[in-house]
Protein backbone atom coordinates (compact mmCIF):
# COMPACT_ATOMS: atom_id res chain seq x y z
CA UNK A 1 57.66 107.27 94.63
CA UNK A 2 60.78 106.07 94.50
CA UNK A 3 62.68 103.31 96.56
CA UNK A 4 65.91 103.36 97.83
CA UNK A 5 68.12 100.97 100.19
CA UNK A 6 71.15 102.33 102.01
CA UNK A 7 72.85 98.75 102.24
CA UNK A 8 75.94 98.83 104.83
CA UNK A 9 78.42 95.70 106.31
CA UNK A 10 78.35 95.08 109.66
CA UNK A 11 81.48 96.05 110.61
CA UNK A 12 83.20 94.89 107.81
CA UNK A 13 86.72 93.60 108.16
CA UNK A 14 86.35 92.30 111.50
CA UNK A 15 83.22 90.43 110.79
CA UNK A 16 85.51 88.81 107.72
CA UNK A 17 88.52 88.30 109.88
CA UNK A 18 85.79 86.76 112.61
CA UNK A 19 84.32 84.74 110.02
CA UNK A 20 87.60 83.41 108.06
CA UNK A 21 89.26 82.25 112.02
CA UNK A 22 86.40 81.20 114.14
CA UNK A 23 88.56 81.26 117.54
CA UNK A 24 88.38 85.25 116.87
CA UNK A 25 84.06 84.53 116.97
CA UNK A 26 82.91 87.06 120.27
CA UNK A 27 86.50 88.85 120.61
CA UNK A 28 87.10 92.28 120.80
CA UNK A 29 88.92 92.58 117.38
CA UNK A 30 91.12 95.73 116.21
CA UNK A 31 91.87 95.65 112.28
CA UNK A 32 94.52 98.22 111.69
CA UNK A 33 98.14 98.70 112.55
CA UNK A 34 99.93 97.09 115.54
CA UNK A 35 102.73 99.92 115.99
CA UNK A 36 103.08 102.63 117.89
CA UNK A 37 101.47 104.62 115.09
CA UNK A 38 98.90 102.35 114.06
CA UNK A 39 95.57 103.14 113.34
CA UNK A 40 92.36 101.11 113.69
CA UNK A 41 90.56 100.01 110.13
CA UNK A 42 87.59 98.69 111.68
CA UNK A 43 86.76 97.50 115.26
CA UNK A 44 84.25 94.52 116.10
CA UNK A 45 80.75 94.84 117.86
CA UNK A 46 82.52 93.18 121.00
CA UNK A 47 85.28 95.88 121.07
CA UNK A 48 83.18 99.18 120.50
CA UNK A 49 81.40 98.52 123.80
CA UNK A 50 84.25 99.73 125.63
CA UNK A 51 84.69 102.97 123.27
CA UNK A 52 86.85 101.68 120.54
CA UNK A 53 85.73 103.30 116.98
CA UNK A 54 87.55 102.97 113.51
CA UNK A 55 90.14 106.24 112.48
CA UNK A 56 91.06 105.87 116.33
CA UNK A 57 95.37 105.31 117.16
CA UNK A 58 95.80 101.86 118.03
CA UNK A 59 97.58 102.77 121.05
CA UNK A 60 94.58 104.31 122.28
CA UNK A 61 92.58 101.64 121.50
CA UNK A 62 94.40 98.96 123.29
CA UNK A 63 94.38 101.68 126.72
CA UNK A 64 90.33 101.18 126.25
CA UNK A 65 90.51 97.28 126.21
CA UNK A 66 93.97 95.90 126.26
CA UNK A 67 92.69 92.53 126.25
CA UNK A 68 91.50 93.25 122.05
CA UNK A 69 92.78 91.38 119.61
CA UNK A 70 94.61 93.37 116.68
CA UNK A 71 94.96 91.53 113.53
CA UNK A 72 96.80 93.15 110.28
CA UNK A 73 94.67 94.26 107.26
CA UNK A 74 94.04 91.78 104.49
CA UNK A 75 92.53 94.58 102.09
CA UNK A 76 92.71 91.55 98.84
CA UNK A 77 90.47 89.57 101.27
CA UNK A 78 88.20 92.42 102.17
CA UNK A 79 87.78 93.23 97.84
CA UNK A 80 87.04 89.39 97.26
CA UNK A 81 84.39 89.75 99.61
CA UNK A 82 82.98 92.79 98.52
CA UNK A 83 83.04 91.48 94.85
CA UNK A 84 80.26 89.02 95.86
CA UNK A 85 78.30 91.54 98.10
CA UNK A 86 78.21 93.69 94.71
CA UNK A 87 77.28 91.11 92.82
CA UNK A 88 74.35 90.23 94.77
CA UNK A 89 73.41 93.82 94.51
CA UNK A 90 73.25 93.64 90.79
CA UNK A 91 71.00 90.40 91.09
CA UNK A 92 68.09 93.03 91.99
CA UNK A 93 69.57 96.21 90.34
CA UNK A 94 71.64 97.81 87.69
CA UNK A 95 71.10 101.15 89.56
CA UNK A 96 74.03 100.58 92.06
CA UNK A 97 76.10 103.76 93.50
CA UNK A 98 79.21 101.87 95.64
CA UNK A 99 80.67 104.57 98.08
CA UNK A 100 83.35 102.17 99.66
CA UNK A 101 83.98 98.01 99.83
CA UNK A 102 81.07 97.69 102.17
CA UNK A 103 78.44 100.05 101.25
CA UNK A 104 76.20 101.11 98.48
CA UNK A 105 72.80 102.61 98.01
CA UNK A 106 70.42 100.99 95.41
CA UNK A 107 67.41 102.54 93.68
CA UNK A 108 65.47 99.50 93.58
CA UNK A 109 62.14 101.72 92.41
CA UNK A 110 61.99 99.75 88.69
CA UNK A 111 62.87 95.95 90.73
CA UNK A 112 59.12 95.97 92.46
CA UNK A 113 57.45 94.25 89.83
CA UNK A 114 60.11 91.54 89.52
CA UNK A 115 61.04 91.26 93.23
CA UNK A 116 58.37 92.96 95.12
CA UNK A 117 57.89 95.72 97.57
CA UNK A 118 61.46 97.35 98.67
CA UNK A 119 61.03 95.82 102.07
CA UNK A 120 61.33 92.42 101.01
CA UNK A 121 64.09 93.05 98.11
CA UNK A 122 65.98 94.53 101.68
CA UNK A 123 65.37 91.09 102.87
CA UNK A 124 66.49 88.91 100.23
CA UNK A 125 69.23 90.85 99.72
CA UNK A 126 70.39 90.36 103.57
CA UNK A 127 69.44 86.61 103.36
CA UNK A 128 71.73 86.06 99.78
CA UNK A 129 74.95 87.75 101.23
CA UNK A 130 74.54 85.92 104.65
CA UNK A 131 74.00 82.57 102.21
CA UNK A 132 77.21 83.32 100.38
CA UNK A 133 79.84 84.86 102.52
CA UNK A 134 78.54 84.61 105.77
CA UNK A 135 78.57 88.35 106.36
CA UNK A 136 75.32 90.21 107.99
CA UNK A 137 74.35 93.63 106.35
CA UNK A 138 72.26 96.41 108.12
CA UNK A 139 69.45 97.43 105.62
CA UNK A 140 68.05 100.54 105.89
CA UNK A 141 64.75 101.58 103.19
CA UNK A 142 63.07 104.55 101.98
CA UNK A 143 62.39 106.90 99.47
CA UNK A 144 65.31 108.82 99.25
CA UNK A 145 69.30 108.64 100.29
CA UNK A 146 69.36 110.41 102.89
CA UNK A 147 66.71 108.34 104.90
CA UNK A 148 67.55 105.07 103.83
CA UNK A 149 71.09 106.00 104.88
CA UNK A 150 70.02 107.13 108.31
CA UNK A 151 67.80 104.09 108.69
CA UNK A 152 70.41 101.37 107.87
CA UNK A 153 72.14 102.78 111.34
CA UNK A 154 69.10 102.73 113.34
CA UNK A 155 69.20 99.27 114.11
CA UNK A 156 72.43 97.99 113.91
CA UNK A 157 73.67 94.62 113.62
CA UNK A 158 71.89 93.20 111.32
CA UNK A 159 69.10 95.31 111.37
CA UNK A 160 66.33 95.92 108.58
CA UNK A 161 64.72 99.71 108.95
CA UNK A 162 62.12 101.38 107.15
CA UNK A 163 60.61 105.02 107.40
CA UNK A 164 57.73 105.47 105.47
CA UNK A 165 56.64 109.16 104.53
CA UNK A 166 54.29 109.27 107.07
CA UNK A 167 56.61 108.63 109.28
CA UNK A 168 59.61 111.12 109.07
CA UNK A 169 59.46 113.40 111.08
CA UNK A 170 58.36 111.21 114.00
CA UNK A 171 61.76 109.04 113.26
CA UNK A 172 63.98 111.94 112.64
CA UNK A 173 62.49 114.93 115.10
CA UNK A 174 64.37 112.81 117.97
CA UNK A 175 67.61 112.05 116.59
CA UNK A 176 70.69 114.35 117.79
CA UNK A 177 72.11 116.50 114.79
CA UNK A 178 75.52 114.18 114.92
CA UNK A 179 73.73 111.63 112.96
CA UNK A 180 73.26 114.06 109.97
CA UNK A 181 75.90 113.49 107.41
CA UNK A 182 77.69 116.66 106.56
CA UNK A 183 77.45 117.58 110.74
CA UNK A 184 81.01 117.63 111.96
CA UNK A 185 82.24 117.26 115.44
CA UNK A 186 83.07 120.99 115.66
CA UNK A 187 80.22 122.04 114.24
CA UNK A 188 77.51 120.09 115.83
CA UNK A 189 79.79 121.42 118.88
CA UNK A 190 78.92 125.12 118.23
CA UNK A 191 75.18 124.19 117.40
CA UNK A 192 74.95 122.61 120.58
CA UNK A 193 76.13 126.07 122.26
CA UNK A 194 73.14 127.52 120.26
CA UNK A 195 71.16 124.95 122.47
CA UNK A 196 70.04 122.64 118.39
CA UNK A 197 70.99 118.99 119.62
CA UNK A 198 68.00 117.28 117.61
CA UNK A 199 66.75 117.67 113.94
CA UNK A 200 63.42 118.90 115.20
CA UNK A 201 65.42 121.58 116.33
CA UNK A 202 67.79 122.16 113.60
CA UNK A 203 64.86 122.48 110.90
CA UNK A 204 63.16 125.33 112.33
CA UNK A 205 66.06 127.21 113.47
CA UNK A 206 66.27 130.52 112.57
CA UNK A 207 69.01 132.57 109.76
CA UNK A 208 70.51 133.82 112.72
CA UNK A 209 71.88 131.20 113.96
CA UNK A 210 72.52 128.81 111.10
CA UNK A 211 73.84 131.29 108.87
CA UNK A 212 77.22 132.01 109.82
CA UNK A 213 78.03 128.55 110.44
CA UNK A 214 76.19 127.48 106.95
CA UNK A 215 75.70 130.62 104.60
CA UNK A 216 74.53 129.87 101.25
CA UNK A 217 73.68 126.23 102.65
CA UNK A 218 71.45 127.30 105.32
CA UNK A 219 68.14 125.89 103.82
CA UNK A 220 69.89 122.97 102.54
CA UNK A 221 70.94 121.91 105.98
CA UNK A 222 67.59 122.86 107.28
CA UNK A 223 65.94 120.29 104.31
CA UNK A 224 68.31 117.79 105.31
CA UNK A 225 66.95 117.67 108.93
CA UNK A 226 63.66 117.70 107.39
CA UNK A 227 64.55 114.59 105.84
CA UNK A 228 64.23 116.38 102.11
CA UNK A 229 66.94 114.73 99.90
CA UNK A 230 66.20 115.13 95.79
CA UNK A 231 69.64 113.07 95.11
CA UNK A 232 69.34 110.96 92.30
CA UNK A 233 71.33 107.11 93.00
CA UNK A 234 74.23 107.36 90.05
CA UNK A 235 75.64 104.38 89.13
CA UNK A 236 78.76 103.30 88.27
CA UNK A 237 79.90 106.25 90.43
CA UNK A 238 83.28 106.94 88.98
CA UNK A 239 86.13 107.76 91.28
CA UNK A 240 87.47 110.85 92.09
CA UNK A 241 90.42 110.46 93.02
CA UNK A 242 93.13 107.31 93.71
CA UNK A 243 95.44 107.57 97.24
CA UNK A 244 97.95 105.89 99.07
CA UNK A 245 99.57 107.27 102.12
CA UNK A 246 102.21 105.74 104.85
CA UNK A 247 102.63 106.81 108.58
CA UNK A 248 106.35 106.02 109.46
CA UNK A 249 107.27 104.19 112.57
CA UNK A 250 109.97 107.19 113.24
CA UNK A 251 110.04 110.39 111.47
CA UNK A 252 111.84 110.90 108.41
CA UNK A 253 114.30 113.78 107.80
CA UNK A 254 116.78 112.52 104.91
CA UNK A 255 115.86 113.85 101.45
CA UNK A 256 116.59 110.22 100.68
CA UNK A 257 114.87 108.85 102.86
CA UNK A 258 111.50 110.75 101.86
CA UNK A 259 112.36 110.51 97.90
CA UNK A 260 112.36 106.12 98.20
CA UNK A 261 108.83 106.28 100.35
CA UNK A 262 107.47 108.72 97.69
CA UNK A 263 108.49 106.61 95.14
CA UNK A 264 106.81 103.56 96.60
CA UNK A 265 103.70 105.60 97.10
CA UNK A 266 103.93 106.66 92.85
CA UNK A 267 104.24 103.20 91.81
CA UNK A 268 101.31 101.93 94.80
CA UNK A 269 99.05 104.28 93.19
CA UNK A 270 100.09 104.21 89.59
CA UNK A 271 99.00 100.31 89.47
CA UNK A 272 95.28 101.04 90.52
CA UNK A 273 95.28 103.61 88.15
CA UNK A 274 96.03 101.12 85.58
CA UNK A 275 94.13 98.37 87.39
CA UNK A 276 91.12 100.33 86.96
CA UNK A 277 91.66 101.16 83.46
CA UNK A 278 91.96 104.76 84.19
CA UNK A 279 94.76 107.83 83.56
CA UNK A 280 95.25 111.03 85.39
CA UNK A 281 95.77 114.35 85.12
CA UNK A 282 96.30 115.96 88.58
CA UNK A 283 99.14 114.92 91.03
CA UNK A 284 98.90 115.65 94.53
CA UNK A 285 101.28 114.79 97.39
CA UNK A 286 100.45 114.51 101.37
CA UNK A 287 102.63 116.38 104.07
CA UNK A 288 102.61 115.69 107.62
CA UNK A 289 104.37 116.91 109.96
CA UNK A 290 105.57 115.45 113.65
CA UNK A 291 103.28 118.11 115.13
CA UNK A 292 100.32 116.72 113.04
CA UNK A 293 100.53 119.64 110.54
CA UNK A 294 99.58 118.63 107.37
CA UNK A 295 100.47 120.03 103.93
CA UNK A 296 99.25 119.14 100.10
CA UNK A 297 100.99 120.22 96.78
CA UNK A 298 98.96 119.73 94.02
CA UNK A 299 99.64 120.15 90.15
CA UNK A 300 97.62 119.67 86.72
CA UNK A 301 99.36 119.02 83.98
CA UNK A 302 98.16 117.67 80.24
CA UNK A 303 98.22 115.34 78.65
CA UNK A 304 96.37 112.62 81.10
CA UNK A 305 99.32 109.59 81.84
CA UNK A 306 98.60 106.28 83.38
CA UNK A 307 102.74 106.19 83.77
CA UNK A 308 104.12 105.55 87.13
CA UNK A 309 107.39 107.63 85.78
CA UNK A 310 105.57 110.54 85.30
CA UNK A 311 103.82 110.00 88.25
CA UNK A 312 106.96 109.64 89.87
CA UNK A 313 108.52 113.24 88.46
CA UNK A 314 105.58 115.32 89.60
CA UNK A 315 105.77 114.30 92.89
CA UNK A 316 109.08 114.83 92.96
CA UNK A 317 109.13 118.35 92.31
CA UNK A 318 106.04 118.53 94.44
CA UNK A 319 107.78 117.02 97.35
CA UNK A 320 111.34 118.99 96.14
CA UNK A 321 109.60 122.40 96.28
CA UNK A 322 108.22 121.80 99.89
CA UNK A 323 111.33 120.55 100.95
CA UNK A 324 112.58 123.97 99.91
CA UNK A 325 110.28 125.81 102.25
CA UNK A 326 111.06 123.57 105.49
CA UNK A 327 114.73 121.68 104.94
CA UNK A 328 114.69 120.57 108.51
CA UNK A 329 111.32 118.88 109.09
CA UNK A 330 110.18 115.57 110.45
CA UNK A 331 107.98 114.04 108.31
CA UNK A 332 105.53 111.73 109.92
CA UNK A 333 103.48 110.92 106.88
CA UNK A 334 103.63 110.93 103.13
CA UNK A 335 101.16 110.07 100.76
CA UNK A 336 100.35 110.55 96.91
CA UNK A 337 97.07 110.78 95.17
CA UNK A 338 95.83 110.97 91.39
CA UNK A 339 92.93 113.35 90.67
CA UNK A 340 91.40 114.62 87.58
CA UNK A 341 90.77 110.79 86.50
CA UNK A 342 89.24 109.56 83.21
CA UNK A 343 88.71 106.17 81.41
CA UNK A 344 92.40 105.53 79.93
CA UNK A 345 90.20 104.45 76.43
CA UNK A 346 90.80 108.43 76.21
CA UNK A 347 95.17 107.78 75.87
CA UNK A 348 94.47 106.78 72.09
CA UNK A 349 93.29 110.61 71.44
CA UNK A 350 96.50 112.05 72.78
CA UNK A 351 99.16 109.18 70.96
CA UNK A 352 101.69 110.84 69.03
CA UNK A 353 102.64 108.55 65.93
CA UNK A 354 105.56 109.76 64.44
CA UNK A 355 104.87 111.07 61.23
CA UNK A 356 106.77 112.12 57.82
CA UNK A 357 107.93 115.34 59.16
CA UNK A 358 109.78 113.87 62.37
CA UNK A 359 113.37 114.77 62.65
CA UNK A 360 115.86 112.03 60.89
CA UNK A 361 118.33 109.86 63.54
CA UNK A 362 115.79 111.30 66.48
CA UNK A 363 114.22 108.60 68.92
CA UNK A 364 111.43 108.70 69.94
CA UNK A 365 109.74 109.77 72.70
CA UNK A 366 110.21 107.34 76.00
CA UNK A 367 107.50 105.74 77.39
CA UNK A 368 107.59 103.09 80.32
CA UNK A 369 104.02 101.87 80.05
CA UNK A 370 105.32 98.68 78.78
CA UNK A 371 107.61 98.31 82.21
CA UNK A 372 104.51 99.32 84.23
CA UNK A 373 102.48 96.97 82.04
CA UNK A 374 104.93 94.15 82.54
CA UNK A 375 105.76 94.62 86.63
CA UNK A 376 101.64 94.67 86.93
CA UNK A 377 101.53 91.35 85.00
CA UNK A 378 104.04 89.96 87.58
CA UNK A 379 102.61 91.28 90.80
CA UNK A 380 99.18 90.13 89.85
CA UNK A 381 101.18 86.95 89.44
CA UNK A 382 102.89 86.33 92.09
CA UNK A 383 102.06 89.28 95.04
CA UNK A 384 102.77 92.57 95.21
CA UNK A 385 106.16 92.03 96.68
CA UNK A 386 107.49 90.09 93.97
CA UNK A 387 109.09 92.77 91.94
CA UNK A 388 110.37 96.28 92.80
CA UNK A 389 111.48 99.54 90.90
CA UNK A 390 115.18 100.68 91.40
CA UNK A 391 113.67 104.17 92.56
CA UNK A 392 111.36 102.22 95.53
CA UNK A 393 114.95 100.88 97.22
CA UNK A 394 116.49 102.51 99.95
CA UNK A 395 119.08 104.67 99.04
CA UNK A 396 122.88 103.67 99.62
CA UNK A 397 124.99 106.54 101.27
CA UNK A 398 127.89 105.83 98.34
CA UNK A 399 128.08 104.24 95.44
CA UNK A 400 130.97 103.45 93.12
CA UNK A 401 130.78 105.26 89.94
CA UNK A 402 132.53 102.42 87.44
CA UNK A 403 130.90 99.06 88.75
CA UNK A 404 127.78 100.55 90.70
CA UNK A 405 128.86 98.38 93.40
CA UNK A 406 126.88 99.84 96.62
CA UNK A 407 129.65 101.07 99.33
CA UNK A 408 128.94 102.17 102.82
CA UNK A 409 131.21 104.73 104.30
C-alpha cells in the first residue's frame, strides 16, 4: 500500500514574518496590501480567531480586528524559505509534487526501509524544518492524496494526522462537504439545500440530486467523499502557467495609462519565464472592471518565445482589441499570464540560422533575448528595481520630436 504525506506550512508568511521580527511573536498579523485595495496574503493563527482568512480585502480585515498588524509581502524571503523546506523534503524523497511555496505531497512508499514507517518520516520531517528555519508544518499521512491532504488540516498548528484504512470512513463520515477539495462555496451552498452537509451524506446520495450539479462527475465526487483517490504523486510537477496581475489604487482609463502597467506586467512575467528556464506559447491578459467584471483575451501563437518583446506585442493587441469593445472603462485590474509552457532547451529546434539562400544586404531577424538576458543579469544583481524598460515608464503627454526632450503641456 502506498504512503503518502500531505505536508503544509503553518500559515506561512506570517509565521516567517513572526519568526524573522520577534516583537510581531502572538500578534494578529495581516501579510498583504495596506491600501484601500489591498488584499490579505496570509493571516496569523492570532488574527483568524476573529474571522480574518487569506484572499480577504484588507479593509475588511482591519473592520474584524483593527488592532492587526499588516506587514508588506517579502515574496524573495518567503522562496528562500521554501528552498530549505524542499530540500528537506528531498532528504526522504525524490517523489516530491510542490503545489505552491508551502506545500507539497510526498509518496514516501519506497523511503520505509531507509527511514521507517510513514508516521515517523512525518515526524522527522516536522522536527528537520523546525531545526532549520524555525517554521512548524502540519503533517497529515495516508495512503492516498486525498486523505493525507484532508488529514494535514485536521489538526492544525503543528499537528501530525494519520487515517489508517480502517479508519476512513469513521474520520471522514463526520466532516461537512466544505472540506472536500473541488466543493465550492456555491455549490456546497445548493447541496446544503438538498439537506448533504457531511461526506457520509454526500457518498450515498442519489443521481438525482448530484447529477445536475456534477454530471459526468457524479461518481467521482461520490468516490471522493468515500475517501477513494487513485492519483498518482508526480514529481517535478511542471507549471502550467506563469502570472502577474496589479490592482490599482484608482482606476485607470487612459490608453496610456493601461499600455505602461501592461508593459510592466510583460516584462514581470517574461523574467520567470526565463528564470525558470522555460518559453511560451500562449498569451493571456486579465480584465477587470470597477464593477468587479472580469475579462481574459487569450492567444496561441508558434513558435514558443521566452522574449519579453513578443510578450509585450501580444498583449498589446490583446489589451488593444478589448479596448475596442469598451473605450470608456475603468480598469481596476490588469494582469498577464504565459500558458502553453515548455523547457526553453526546446528554442534550439525552432533557431533559424541564416543560410546560403538568404537574401543579400537583408538583416536579420531581431531578437532582444540578449537585452532580456542582460536586464535579468542586472536585477538579479542588484534588485528588481535597478533597471527599467523604456515601454514600463509612464507615458509623457508630449514629447518633442527632434531632441526627445519630454514636454508637458
Amino acid at each position: 500500500m502506498r504512503a503518502i504525506l500531505h505536508v503544509d506550512m503553518d500559515a506561512f508568511y506570517a509565521s516567517v514574518e513572526q519568526h524573522d521580527r520577534p516583537e510581531l511573536r502572538g500578534q494578529p498579523v495581516i501579510v498583504g496590501g495596506g491600501s484601500g485595495r489591498g488584499v490579505v496574503a496570509a493571516a496569523s493563527y492570532e488574527v483568524r480567531r476573529y474571522g480574518v482568512h487569506s484572499a480577504m480585502p484588507t479593509r475588511a480585515a482591519l473592520e474584524r480586528c483593527p488592532h492587526a498588524i499588516v506587514v508588506k509581502p517579502r515574496m524573495a524571503r518567503y522562496k528562500e524559505a521554501s528552498t530549505a523546506v524542499f530540500e528537506v523534503f528531498r532528504e526522504f524523497t525524490s517523489l516530491i509534487e510542490g503545489l505552491s511555496l508551502d506545500e507539497a505531497f510526498l509518496d514516501v512508499t519506497g523511503s520505509r526501509s531507509l527511514f521507517g514507517e510513514p508516521a515517523a518520516i512525518a515526524a522527522r520531517i516536522k522536527a528537520r524544518i523546525r531545526e532549520r528555519t524555525g517554521l512548524t508544518a502540519s503533517v497529515g499521512v495516508s495512503h492516498n492524496k486525498l486523505l493525507a491532504k484532508i488529514a494535514s488540516d485536521l489538526k492544525k498548528p503543528d499537528g501530525l494526522c494519520i487515517i489508517a484504512p480502517e479508519e476512513v470512513s469513521e474520520v471522514l463520515d463526520p466532516l461537512p462537504i466544505r472540506r472536500l477539495s473541488g466543493i465550492g462555496a456555491k455549490t456546497a451552498a445548493r447541496l446544503e439545500e438538498c439537506g448533504l452537509h457531511t461526506f457520509g451524506q454526500l457518498k450515498v446520495a442519489p443521481d438525482a440530486v448530484l447529477w445536475p450539479l456534477f454530471g459526468r462527475y457524479t461518481q467521482r465526487v461520490r468516490e471522493r467523499a468515500a475517501g477513494i483517490d487513485e492519483r498518482a504523486v508526480i514529481g517535478d510537477r511542471q507549471e502550467k502557467q506563469i502570472s502577474a496581475e496589479e490592482t490599482f489604487e484608482t482606476d485607470l482609463r487612459r490608453r496610456e495609462d493601461l499600455t505602461a502597467e501592461l508593459a510592466k506586467l510583460a516584462d514581470r512575467v517574461g523574467g520567470r519565464l526565463r528564470a525558470k528556464e522555460l518559453m511560451a506559447a500562449n498569451v493571456t491578459v486579465k480584465i477587470r472592471r470597477r464593477d468587479f467584471t472580469t475579462y481574459t483575451r487569450s492567444k496561441s501563437f508558434s513558435p514558443p518565445t521566452a522574449e519579453t518583446q513578443t510578450v509585450l506585442a501580444i498583449a498589446r493587441q490583446l489589451l488593444e482589441g478589448w479596448l475596442a469593445e469598451q473605450p470608456r472603462a475603468a480598469v481596476r485590474l490588469l494582469g498577464v499570464g504565459l500558458g502553453a509552457l515548455s523547457p526553453a532547451a526546446q528554442l534550439d529546434l525552432f533557431a533559424q540560422a541564416p543560410g546560403p539562400a538568404a537574401v543579400p544586404n537583408r538583416p536579420p531577424p531581431r531578437t532582444t533575448a540578449k537585452i532580456d538576458s542582460t536586464l535579468d543579469r542586472i536585477r538579479e544583481k542588484f534588485g528588481s528595481g535597478a533597471v527599467q524598460r523604456a515601454s514600463t515608464l509612464e507615458r509623457p503627454e508630449k514629447e518633442d520630436g527632434f531632441t526627445g526632450v519630454q514636454r508637458r503641456r
